[in-house]
C-alpha atoms as a PDB file:
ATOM      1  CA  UNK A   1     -22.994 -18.296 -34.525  1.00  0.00           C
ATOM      2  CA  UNK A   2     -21.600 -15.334 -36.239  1.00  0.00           C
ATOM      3  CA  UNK A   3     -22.900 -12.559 -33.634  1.00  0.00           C
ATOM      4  CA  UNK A   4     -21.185 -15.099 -30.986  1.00  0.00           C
ATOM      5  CA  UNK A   5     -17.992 -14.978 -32.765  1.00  0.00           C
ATOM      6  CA  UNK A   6     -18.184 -10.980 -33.417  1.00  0.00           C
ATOM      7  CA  UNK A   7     -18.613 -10.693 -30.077  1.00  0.00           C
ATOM      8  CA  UNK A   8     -15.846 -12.803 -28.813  1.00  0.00           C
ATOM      9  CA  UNK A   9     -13.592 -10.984 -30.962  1.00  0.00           C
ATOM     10  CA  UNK A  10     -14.796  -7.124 -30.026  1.00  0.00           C
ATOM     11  CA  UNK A  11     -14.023  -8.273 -26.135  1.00  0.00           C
ATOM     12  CA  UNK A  12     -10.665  -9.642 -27.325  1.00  0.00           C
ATOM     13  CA  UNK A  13      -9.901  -6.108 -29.112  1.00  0.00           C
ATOM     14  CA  UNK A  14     -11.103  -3.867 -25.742  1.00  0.00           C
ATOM     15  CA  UNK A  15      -9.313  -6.218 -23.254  1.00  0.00           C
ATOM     16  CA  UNK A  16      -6.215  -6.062 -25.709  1.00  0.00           C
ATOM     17  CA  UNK A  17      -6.698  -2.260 -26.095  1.00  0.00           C
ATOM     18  CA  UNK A  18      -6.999  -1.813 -21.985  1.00  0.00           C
ATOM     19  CA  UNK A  19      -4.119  -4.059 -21.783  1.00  0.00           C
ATOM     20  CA  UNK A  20      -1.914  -1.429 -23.706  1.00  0.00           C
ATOM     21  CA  UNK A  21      -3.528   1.424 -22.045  1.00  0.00           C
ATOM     22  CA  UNK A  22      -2.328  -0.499 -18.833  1.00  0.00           C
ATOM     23  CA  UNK A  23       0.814  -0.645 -19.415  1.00  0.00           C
ATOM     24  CA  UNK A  24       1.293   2.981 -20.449  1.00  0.00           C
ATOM     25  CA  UNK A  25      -0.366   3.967 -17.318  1.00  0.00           C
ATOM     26  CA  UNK A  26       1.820   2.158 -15.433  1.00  0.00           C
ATOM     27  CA  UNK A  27       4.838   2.998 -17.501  1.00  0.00           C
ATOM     28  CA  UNK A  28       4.174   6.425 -16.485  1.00  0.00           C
ATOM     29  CA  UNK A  29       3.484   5.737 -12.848  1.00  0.00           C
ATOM     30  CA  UNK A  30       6.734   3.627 -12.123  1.00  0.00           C
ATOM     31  CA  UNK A  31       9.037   6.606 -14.386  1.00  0.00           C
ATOM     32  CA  UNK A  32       6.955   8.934 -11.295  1.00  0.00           C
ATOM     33  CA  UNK A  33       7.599   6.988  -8.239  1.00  0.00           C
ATOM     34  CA  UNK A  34      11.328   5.436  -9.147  1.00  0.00           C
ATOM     35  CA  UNK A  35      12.787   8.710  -9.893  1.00  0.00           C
ATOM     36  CA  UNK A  36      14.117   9.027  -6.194  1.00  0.00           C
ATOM     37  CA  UNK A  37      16.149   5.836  -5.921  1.00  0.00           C
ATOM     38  CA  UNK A  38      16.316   6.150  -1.865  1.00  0.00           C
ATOM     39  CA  UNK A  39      15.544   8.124   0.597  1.00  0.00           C
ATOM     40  CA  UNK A  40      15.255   9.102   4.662  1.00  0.00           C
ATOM     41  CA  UNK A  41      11.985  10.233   6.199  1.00  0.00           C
ATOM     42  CA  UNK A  42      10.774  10.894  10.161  1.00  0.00           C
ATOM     43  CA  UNK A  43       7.412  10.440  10.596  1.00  0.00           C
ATOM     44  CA  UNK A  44       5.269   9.447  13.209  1.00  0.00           C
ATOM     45  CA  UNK A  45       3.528   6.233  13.665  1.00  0.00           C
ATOM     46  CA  UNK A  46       0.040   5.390  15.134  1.00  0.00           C
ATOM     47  CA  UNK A  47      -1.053   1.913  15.494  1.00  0.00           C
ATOM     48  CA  UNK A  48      -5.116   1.041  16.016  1.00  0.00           C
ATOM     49  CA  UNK A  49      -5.633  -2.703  17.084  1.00  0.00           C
ATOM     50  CA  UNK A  50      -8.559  -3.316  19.378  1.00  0.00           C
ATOM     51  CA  UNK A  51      -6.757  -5.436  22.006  1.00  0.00           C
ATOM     52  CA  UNK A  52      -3.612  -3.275  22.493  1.00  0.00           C
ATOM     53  CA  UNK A  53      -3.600   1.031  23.433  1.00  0.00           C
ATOM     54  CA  UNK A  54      -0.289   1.526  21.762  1.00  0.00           C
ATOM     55  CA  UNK A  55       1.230   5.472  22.265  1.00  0.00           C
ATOM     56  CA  UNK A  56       1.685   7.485  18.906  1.00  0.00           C
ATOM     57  CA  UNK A  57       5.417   6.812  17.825  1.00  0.00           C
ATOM     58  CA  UNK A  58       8.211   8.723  16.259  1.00  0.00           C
ATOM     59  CA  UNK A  59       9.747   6.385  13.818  1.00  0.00           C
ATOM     60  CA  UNK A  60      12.545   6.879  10.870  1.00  0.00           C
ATOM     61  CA  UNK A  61      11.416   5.618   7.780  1.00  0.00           C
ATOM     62  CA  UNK A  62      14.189   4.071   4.916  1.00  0.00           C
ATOM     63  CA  UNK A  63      13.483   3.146   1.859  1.00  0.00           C
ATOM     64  CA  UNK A  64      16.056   2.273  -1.562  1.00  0.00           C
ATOM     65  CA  UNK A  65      14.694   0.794  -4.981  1.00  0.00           C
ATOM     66  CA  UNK A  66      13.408  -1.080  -5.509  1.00  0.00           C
ATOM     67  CA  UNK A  67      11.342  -2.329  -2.767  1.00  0.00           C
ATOM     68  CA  UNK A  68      13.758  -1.962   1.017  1.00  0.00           C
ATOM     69  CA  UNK A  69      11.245  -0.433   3.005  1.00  0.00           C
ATOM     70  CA  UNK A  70      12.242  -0.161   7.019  1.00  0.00           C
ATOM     71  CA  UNK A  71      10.355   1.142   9.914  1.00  0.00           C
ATOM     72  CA  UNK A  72      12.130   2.040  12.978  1.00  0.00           C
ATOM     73  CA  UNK A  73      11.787   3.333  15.887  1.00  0.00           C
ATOM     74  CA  UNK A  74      14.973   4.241  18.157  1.00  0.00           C
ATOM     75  CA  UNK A  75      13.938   2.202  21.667  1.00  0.00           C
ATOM     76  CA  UNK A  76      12.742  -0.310  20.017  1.00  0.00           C
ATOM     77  CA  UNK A  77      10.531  -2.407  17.464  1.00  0.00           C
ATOM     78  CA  UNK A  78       7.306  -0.774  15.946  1.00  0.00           C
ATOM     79  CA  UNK A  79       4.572  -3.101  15.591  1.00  0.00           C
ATOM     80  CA  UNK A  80       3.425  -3.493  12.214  1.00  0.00           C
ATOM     81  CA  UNK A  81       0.866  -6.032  10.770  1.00  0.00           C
ATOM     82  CA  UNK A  82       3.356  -8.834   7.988  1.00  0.00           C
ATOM     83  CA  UNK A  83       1.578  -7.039   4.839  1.00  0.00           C
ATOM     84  CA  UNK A  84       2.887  -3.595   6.201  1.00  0.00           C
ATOM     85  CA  UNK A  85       6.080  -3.058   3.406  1.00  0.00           C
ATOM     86  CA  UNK A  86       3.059  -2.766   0.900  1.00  0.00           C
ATOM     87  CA  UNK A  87       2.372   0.786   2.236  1.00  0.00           C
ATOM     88  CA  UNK A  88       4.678   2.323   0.096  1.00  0.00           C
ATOM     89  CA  UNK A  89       3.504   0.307  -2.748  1.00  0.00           C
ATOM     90  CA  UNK A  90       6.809  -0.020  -4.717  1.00  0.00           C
ATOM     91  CA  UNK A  91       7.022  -3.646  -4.952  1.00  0.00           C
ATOM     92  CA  UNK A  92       3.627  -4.074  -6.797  1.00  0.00           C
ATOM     93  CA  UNK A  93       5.084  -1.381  -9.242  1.00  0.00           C
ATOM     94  CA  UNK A  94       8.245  -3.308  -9.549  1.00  0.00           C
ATOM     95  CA  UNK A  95       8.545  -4.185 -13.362  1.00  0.00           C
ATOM     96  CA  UNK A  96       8.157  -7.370 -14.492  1.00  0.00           C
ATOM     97  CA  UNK A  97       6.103  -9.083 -11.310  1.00  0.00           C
ATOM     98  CA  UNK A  98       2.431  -7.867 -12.559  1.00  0.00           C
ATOM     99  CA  UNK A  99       0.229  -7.715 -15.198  1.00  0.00           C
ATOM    100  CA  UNK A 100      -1.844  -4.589 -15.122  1.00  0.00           C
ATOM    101  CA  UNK A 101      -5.874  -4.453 -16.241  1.00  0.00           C
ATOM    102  CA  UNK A 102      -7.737  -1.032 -16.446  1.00  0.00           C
ATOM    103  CA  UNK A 103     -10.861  -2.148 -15.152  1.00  0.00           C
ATOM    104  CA  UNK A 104     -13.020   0.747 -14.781  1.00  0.00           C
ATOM    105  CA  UNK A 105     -13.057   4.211 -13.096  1.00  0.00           C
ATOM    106  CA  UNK A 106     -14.809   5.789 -10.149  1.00  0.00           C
ATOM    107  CA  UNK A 107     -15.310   9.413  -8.501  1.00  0.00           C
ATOM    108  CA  UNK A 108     -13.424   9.133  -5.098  1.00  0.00           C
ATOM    109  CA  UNK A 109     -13.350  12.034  -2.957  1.00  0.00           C
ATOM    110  CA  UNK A 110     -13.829  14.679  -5.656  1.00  0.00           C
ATOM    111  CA  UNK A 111     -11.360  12.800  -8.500  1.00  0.00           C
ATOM    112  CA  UNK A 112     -11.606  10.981 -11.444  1.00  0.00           C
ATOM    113  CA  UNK A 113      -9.787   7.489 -10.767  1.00  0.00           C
ATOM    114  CA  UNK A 114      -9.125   4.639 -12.911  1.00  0.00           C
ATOM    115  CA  UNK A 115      -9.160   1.289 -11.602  1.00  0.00           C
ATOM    116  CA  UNK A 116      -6.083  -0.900 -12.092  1.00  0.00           C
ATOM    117  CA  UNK A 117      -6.272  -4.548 -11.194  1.00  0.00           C
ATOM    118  CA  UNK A 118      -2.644  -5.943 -11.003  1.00  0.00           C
ATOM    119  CA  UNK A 119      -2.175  -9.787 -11.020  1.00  0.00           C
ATOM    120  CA  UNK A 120       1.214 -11.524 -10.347  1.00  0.00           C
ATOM    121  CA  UNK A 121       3.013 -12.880 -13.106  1.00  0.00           C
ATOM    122  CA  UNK A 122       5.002 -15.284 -10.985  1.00  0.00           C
ATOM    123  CA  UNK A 123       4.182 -16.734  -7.738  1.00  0.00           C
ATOM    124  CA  UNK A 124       4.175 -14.281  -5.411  1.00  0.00           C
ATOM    125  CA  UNK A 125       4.730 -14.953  -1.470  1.00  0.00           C
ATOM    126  CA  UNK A 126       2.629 -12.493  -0.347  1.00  0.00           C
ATOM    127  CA  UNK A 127      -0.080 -10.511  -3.181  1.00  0.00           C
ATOM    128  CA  UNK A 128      -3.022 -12.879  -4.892  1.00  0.00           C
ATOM    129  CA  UNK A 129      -4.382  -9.675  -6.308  1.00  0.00           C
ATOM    130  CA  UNK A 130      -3.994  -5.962  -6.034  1.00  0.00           C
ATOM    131  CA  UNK A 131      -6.151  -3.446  -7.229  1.00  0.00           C
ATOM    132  CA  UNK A 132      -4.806   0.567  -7.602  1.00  0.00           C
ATOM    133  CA  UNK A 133      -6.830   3.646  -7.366  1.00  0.00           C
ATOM    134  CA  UNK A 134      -5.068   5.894  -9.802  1.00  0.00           C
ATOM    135  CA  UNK A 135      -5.154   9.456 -10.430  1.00  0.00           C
ATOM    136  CA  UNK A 136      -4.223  10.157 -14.239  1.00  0.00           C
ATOM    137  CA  UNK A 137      -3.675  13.730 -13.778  1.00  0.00           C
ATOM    138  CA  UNK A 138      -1.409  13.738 -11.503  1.00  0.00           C
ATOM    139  CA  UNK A 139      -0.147  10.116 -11.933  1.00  0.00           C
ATOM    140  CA  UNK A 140      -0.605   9.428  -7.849  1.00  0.00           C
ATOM    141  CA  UNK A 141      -2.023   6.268  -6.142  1.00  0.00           C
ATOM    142  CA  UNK A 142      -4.898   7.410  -4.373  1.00  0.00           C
ATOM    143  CA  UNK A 143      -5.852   4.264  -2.854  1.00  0.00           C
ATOM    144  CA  UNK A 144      -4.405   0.312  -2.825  1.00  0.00           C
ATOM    145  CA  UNK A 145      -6.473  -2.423  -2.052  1.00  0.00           C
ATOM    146  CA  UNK A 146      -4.046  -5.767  -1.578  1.00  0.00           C
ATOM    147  CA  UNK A 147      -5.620  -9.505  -1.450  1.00  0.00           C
ATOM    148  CA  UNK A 148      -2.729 -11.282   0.500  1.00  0.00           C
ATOM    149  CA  UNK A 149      -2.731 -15.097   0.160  1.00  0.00           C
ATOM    150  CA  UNK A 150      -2.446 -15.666   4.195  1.00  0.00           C
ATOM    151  CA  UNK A 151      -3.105 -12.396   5.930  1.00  0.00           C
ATOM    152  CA  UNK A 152      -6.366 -11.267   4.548  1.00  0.00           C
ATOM    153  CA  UNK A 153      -6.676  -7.820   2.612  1.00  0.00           C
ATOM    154  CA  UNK A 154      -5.170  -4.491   3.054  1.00  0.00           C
ATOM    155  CA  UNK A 155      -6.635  -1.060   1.954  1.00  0.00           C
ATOM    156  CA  UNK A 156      -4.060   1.644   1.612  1.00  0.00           C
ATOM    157  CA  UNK A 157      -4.445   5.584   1.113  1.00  0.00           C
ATOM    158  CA  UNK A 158      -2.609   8.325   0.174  1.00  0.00           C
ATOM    159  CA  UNK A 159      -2.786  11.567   0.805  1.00  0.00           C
ATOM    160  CA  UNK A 160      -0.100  14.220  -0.988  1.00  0.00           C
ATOM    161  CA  UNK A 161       1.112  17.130  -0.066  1.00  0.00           C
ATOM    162  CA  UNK A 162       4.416  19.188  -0.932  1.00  0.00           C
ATOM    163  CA  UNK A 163       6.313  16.071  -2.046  1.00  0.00           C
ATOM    164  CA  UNK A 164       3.384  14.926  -4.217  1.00  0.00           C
ATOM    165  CA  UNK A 165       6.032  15.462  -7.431  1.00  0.00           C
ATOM    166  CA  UNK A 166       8.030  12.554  -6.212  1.00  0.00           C
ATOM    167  CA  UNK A 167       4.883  10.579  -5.707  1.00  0.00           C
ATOM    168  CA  UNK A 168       5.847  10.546  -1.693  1.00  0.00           C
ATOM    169  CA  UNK A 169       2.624  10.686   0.650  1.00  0.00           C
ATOM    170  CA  UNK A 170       2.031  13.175   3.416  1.00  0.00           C
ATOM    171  CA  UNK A 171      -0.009  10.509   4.950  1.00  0.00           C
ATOM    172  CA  UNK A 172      -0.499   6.758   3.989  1.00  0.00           C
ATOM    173  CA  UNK A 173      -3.295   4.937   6.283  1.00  0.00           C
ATOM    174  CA  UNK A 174      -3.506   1.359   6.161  1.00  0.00           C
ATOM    175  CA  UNK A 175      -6.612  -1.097   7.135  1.00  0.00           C
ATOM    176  CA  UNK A 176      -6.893  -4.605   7.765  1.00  0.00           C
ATOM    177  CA  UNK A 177      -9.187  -7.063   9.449  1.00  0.00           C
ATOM    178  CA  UNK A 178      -7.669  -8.624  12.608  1.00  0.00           C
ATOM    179  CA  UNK A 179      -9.106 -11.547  12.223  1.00  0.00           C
ATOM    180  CA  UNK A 180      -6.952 -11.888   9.183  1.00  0.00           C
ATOM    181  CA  UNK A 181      -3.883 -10.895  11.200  1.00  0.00           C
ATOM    182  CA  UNK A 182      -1.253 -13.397  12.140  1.00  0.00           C
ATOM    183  CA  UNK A 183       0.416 -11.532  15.323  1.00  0.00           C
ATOM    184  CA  UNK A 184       4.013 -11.745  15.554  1.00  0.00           C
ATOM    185  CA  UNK A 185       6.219 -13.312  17.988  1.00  0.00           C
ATOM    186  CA  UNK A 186       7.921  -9.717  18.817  1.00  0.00           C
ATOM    187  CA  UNK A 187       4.819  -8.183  19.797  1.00  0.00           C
ATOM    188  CA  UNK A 188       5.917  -6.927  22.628  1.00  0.00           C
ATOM    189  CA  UNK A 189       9.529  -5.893  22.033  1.00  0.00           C
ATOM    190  CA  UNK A 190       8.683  -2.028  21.453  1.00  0.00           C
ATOM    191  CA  UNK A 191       7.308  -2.106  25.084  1.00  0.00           C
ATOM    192  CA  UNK A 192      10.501  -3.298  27.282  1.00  0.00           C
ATOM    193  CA  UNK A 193      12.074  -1.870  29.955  1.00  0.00           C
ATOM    194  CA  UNK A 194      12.861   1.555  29.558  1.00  0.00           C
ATOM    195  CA  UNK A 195       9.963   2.616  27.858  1.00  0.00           C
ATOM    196  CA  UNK A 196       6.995   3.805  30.717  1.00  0.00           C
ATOM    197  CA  UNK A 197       3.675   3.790  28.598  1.00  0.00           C
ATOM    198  CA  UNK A 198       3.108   0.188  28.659  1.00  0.00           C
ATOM    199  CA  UNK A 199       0.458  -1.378  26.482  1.00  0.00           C
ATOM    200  CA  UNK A 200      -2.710  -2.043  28.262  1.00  0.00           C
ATOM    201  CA  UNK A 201      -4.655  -5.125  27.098  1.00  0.00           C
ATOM    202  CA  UNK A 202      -8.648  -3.561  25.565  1.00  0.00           C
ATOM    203  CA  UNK A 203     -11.978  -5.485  24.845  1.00  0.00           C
ATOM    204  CA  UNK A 204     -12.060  -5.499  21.298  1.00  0.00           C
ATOM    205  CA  UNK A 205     -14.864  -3.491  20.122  1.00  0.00           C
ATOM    206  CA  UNK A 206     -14.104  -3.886  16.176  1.00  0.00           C
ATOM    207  CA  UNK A 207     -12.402  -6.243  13.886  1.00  0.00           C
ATOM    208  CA  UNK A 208     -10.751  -3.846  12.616  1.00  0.00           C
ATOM    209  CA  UNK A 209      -7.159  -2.628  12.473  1.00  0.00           C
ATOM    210  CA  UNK A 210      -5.142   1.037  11.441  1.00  0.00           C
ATOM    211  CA  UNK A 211      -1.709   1.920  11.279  1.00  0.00           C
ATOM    212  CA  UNK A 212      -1.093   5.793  10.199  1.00  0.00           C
ATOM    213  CA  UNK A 213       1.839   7.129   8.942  1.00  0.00           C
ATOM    214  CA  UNK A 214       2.240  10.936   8.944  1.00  0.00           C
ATOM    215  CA  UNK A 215       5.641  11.762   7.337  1.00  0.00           C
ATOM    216  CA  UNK A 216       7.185  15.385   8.512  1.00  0.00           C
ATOM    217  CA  UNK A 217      10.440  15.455   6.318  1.00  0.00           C
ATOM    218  CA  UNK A 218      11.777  13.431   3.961  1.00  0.00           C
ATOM    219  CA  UNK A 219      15.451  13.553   3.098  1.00  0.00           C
ATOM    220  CA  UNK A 220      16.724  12.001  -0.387  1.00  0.00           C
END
C-alpha cells in the first residue's frame, strides 16, 4: 500500500514539474511568435487533392494578432481545406485556450524536439487535441499535428529561413486525409470565367491531401 501511494505521489510531482516546464516553454514561444502584431506576405500556393489538378497560385497572405489569418488570391478564391487557419498556428498559442503537457522528445530531421501536447481549456469549435514539435534552441515549431473534432487530423511543418527570428516560416506544408475532408460549397469559385487553366477532374490515387505555402516576402 505504501509503494502504491509513493508512487502515485512521484507521478503527481513529474506531471506537476512538466506542467511548469510547459508553461515556460510556451511562455517563451508565444513572447517569439507575438512580437510582430501583423503583417503582409506574397507567397505562392500549391494545392494537392487527388480528384482536382489545381495550377500553383500566387496568393497574398494577412495576418493580425491574435489569430486573423487570410488567404487570397486576386481572381479569385483559393481553395483551402476548413482546418487551413491552423497553418500559422497562432490560435493554439493564443493564451488562455490550452493547457500545455511536455510529453516527451524525439530526433526529427537532425534536431532535438520536445513534444508538447496542448488540450483545450474550453470548448473549442474546431481542435480536440494538438500536439507541437518544438525546437528549444531556437524556440520554432517544427512540426503541428491537429486532431479536429469534424475534419479529421492535420500535420503541419515548418521550415525557416531568414525570418526564422520572428518565428515566420519560409515554407509551411500541410497534410490531411480526404476522406476526413468536408469540401466546400465554393469549390469552384477560384476557377470562373476569366481564369483559362480549368481544373480537370483525376482518379484518386491516394487519400491523401497537401497544400504548400512558400512565402517570398513578408512585409510587417
Amino acid at each position: 500500500m505504501n509503494r502504491v501511494i509513493i508512487f502515485i505521489s512521484l507521478f503527481l510531482l513529474s506531471f506537476n514539474a512538466d506542467s511548469q516546464s510547459a508553461d515556460a516553454l510556451m511562455t517563451s514561444l508565444r513572447q517569439k511568435a507575438f512580437a510582430i502584431k501583423k503583417y503582409e506576405a506574397k507567397a505562392k500556393l500549391k494545392t494537392d487533392v487527388a480528384f482536382l489538378k489545381i495550377p500553383i497560385s500566387e496568393v497574398f497572405i494577412y495576418y493580425a494578432y491574435p489569430d486573423k489569418f487570410d488567404i487570397k488570391r486576386q481572381n479569385g478564391i483559393s481553395l483551402m481545406p476548413k482546418g487551413g487557419i491552423k497553418m500559422n498556428l497562432s490560435s493554439i498559442l493564443e493564451e488562455g485556450k490550452f493547457m500545455s503537457i511536455i510529453s516527451g522528445r524525439i530526433s526529427y530531421k537532425g534536431k532535438d524536439l520536445t513534444i508538447v501536447k496542448m488540450l483545450p481549456i474550453k470548448e473549442d469549435p474546431e481542435i480536440a487535441l494538438a500536439t507541437l514539435y518544438v525546437d528549444e534552441k531556437s524556440l520554432l515549431i517544427i512540426k503541428a499535428i491537429n486532431n479536429t473534432k469534424d475534419n479529421g487530423t492535420y500535420e503541419v511543418e515548418m521550415e525557416y529561413g531568414k525570418y526564422a527570428k520572428w518565428s515566420l516560416p519560409d515554407r509551411v506544408i500541410m497534410a490531411f486525409n480526404m476522406k476526413d475532408y468536408k469540401l466546400p460549397k465554393a469549390l469552384t469559385f477560384e476557377y470562373e470565367s476569366g481564369f483559362e487553366d480549368k481544373p480537370k477532374a483525376v482518379k484518386p490515387k491516394t487519400n491523401k491531401g497537401k497544400v504548400e505555402i512558400v512565402y517570398q516576402e513578408y512585409k510587417f
